[in-house]
N, C-alpha and C. Protein backbone atom coordinates (compact mmCIF):
# COMPACT_ATOMS: atom_id res chain seq x y z
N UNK A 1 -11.53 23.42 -10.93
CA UNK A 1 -11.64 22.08 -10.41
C UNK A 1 -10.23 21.54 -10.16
N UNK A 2 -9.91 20.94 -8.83
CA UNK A 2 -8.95 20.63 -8.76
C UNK A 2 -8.43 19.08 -9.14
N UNK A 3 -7.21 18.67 -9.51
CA UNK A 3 -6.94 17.58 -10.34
C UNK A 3 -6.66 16.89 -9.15
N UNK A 4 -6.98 15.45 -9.21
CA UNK A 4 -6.56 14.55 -7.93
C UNK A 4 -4.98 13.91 -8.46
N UNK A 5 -3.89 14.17 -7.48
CA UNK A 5 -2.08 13.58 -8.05
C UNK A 5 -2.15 12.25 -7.92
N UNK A 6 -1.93 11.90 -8.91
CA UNK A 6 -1.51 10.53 -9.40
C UNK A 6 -0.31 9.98 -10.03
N UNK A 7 0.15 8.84 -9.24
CA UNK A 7 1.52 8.18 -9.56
C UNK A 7 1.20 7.09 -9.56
N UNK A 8 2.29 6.36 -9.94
CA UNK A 8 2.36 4.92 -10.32
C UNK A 8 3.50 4.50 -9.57
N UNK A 9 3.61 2.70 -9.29
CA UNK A 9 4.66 2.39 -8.60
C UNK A 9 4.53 0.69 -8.96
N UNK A 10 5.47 0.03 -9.20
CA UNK A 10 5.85 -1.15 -9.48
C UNK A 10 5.85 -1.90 -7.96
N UNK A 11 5.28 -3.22 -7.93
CA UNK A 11 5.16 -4.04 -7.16
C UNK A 11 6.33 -4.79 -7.12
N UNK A 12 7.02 -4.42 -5.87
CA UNK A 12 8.34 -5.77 -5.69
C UNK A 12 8.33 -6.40 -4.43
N UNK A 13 8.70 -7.94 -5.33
CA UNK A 13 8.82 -8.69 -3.58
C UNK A 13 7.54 -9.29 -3.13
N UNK A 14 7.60 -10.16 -2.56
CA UNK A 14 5.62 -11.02 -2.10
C UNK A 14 5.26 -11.07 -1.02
N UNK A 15 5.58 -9.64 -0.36
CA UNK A 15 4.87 -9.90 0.85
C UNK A 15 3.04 -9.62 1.20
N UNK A 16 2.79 -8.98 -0.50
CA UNK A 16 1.90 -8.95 -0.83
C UNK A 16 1.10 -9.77 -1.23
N UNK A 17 1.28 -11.11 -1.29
CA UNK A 17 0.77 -12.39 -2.05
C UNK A 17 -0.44 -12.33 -1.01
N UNK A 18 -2.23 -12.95 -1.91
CA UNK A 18 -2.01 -12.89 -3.72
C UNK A 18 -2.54 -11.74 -3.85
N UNK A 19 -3.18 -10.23 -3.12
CA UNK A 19 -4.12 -9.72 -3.86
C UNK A 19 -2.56 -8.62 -4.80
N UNK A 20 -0.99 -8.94 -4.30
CA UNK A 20 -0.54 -7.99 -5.29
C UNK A 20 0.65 -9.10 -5.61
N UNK A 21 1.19 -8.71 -7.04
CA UNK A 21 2.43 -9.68 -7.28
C UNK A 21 3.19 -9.03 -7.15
N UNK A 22 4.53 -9.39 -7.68
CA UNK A 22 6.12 -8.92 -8.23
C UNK A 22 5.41 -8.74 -9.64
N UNK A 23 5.89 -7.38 -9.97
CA UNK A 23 5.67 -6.78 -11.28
C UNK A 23 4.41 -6.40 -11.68
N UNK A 24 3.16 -6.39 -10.28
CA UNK A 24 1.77 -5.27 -11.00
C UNK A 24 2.65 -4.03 -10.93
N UNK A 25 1.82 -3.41 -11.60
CA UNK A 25 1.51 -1.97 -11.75
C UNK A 25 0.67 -1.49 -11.30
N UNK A 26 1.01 -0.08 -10.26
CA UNK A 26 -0.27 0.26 -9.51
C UNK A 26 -0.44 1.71 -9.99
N UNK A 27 -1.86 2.03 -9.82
CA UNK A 27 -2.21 3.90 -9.85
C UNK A 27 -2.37 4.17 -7.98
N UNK A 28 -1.32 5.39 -7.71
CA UNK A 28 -1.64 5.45 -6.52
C UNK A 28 -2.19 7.24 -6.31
N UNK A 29 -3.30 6.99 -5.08
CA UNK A 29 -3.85 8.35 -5.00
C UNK A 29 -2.72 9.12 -3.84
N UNK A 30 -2.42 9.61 -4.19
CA UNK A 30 -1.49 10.68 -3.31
C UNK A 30 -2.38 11.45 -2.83
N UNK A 31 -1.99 11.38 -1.18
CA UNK A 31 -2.92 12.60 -0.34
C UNK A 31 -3.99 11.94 0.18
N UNK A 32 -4.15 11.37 -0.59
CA UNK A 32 -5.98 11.03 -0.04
C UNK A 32 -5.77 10.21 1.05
N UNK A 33 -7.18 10.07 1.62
CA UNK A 33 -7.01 9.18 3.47
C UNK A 33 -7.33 8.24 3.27
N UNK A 34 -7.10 7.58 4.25
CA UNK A 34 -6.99 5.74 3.88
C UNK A 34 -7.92 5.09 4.88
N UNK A 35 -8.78 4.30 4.26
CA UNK A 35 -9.10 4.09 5.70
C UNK A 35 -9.20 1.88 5.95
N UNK A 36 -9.32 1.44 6.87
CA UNK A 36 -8.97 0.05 7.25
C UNK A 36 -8.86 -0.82 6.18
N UNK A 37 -8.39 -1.60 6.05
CA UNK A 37 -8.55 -2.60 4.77
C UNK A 37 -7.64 -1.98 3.72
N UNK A 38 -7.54 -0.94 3.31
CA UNK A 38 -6.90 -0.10 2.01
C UNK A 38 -5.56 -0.84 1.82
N UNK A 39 -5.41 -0.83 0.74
CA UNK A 39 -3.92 -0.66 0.26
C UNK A 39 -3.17 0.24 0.04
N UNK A 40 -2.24 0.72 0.72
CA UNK A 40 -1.41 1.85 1.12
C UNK A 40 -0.16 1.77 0.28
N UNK A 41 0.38 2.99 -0.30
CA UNK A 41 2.04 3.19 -0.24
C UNK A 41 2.08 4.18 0.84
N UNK A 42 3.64 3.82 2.10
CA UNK A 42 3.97 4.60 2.40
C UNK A 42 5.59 4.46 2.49
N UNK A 43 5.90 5.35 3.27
CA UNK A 43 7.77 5.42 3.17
C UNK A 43 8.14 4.46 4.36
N UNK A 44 9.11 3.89 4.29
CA UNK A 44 9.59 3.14 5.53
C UNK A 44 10.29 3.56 6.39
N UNK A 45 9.58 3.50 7.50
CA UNK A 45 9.86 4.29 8.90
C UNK A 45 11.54 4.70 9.07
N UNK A 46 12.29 3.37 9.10
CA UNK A 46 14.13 3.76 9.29
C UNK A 46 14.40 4.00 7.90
N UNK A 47 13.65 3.51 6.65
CA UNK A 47 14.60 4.01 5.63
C UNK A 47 13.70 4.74 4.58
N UNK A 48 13.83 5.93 4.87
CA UNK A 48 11.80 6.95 4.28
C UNK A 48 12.42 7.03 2.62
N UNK A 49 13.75 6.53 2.21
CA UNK A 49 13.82 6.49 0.73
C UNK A 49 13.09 5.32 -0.21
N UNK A 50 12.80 4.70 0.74
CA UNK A 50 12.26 3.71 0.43
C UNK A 50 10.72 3.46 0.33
N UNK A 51 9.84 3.16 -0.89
CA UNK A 51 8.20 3.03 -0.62
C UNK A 51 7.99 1.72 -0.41
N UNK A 52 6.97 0.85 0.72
CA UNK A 52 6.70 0.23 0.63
C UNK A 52 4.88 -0.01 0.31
N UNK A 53 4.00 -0.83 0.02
CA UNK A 53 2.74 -1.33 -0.16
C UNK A 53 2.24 -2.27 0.54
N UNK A 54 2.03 -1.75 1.88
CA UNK A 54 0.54 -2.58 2.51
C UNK A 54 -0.48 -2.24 2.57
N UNK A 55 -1.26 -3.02 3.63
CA UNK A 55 -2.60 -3.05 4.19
C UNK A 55 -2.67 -2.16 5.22
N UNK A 56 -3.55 -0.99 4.93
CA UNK A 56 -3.66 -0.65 6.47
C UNK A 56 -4.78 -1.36 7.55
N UNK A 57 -3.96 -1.79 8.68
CA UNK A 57 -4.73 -2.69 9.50
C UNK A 57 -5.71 -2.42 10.41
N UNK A 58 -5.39 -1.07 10.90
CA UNK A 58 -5.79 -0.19 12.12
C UNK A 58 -5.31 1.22 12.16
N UNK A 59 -5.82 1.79 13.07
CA UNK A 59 -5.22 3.80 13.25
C UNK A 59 -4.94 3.05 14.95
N UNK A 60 -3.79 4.12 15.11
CA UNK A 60 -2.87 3.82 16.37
C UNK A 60 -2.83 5.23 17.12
N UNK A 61 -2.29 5.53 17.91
CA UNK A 61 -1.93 7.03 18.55
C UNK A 61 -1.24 7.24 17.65
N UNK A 62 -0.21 6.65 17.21
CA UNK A 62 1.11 7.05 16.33
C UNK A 62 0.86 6.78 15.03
N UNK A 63 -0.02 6.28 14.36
CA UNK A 63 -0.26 6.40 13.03
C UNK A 63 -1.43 5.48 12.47
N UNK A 64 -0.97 4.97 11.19
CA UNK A 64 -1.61 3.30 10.88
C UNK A 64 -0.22 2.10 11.19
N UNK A 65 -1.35 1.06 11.18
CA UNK A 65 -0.78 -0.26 11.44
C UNK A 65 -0.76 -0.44 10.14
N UNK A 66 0.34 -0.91 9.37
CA UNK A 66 0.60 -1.14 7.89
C UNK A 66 1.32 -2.69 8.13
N UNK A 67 -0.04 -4.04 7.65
CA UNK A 67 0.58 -5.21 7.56
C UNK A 67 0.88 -5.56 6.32
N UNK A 68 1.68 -6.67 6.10
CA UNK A 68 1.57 -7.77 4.78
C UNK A 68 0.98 -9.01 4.79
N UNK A 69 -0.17 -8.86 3.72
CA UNK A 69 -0.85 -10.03 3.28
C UNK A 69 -0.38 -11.28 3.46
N UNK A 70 0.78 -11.27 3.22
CA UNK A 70 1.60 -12.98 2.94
C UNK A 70 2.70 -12.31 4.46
N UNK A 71 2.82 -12.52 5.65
CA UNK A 71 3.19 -12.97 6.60
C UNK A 71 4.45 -13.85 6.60
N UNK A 72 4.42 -14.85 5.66
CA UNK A 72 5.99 -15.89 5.59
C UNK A 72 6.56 -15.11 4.17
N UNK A 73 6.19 -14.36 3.71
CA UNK A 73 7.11 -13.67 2.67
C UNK A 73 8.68 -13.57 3.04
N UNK A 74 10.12 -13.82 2.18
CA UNK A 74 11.17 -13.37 2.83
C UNK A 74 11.28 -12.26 2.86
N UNK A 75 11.82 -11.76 3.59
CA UNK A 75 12.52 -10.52 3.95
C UNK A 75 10.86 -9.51 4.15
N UNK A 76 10.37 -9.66 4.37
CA UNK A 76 8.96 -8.91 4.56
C UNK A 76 9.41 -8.09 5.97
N UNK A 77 8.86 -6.98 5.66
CA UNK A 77 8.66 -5.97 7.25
C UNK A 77 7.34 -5.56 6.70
N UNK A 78 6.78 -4.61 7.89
CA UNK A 78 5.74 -4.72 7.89
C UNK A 78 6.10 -4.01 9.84
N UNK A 79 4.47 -3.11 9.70
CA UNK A 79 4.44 -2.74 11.53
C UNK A 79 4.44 -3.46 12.49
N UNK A 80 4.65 -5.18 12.36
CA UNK A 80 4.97 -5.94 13.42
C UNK A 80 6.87 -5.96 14.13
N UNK A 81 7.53 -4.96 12.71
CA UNK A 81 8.86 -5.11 13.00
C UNK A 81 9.51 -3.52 13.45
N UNK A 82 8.48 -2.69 12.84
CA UNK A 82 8.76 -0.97 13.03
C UNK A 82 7.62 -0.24 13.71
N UNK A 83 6.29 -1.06 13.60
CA UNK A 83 5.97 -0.76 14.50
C UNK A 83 4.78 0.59 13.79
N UNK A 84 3.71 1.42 14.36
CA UNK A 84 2.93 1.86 13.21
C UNK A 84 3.73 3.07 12.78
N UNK A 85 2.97 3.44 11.12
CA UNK A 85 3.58 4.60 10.60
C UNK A 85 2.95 5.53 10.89
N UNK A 86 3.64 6.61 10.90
CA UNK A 86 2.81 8.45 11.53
C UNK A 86 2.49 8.46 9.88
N UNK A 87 1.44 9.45 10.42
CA UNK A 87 0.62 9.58 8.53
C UNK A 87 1.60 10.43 7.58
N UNK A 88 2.28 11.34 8.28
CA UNK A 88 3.63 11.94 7.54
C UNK A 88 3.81 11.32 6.36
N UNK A 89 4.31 9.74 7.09
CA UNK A 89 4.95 9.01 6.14
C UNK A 89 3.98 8.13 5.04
N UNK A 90 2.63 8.03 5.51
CA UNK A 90 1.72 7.59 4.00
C UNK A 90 1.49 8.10 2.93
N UNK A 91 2.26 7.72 1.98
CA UNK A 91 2.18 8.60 0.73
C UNK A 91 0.31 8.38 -0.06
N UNK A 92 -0.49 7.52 -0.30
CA UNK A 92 -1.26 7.48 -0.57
C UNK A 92 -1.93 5.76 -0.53
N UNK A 93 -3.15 5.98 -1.02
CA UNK A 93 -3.87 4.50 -1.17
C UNK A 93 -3.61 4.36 -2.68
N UNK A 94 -3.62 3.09 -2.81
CA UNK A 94 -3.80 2.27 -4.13
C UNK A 94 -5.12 2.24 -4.66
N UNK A 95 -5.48 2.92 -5.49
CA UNK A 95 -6.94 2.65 -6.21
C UNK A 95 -6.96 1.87 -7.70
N UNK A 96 -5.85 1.59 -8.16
CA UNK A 96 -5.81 0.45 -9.51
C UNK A 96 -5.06 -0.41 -9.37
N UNK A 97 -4.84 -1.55 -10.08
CA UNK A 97 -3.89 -2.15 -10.92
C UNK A 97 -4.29 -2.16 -12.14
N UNK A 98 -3.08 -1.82 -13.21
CA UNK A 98 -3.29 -1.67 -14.45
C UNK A 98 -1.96 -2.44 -15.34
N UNK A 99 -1.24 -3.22 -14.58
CA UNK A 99 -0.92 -4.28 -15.33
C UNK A 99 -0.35 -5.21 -14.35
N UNK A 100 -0.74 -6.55 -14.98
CA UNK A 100 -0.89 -6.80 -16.14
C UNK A 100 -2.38 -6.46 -16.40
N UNK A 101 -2.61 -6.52 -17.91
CA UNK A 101 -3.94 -6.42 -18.13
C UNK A 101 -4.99 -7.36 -17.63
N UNK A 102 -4.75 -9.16 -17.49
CA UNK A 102 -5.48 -9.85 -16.94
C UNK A 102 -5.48 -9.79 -15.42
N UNK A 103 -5.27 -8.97 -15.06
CA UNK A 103 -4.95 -8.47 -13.75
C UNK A 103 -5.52 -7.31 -13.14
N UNK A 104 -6.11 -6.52 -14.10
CA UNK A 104 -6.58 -5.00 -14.11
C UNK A 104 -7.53 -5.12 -12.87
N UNK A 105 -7.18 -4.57 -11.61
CA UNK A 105 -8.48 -4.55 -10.80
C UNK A 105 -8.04 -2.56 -9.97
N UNK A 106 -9.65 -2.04 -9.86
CA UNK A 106 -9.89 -1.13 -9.26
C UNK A 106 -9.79 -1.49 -7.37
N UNK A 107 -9.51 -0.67 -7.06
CA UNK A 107 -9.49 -0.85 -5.35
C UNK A 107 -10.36 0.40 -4.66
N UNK A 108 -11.20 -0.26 -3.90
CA UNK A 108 -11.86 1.33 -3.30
C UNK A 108 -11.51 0.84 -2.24
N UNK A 109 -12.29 1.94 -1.19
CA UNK A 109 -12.01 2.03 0.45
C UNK A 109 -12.70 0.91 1.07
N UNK A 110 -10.69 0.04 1.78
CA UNK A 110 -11.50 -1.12 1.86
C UNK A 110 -12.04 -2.34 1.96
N UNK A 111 -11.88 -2.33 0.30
CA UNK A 111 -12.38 -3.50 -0.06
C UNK A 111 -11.65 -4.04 -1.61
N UNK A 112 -11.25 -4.88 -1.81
CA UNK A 112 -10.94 -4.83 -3.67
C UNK A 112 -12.10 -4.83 -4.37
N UNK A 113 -11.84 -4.93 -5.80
CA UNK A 113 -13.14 -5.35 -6.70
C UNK A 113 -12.42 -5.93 -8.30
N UNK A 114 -13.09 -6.75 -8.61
CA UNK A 114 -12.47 -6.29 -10.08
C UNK A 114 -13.08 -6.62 -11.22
């Protein structure tokens, strides 16, 4: 049976406001496909050292449309500024938050829940 890869990644910055803060904690599924609505990590297009966490909005010729929730966030990018990501660069969907604890919510394809 094969094991599904799982990582974790710290929430920075609010361009996620509210379904993510500065300082959740996420479980992310590596590999797996994403589909509309999801919450995504992927790498950022000019700077791929970098992970960012959106929404995927849409599938494009050239990839997904990866927005942010909160829109007036500072310094927020997002595919209205780079434009969509090739799937190369999606590292996986978000299927938890696991902290804080009053915070703990599961994510499926989608949709949140908690």
């Amino acid at each position: 049976m094969a094991r599904t890869p799982l990582r974790v990644m710290a929430v920075t910055g609010e361009s996620m406001l509210p379904a993510l803060r500065p300082g959740d904690l996420l479980v992310v599924r590596t590999g797996g496909r994403a589909a509309r609505g999801d919450l995504v990590v992927a790498r950022h297009p000019e700077r791929p050292e970098r992970l960012i966490v959106k929404r995927a909005a849409h599938r494009s010729g050239e990839g997904w449309w990866l927005e942010s929730d909160n829109q007036r966030a500072r310094g927020r990018q997002d595919s209205w500024d780079f434009g969509a990501v090739p799937d190369r660069l999606v590292v996986g969907r978000v299927v938890a938050r696991y902290w804080p604890p009053s915070r703990l919510a599961l994510f499926g394809t989608g949709r949140a829940s908690s």
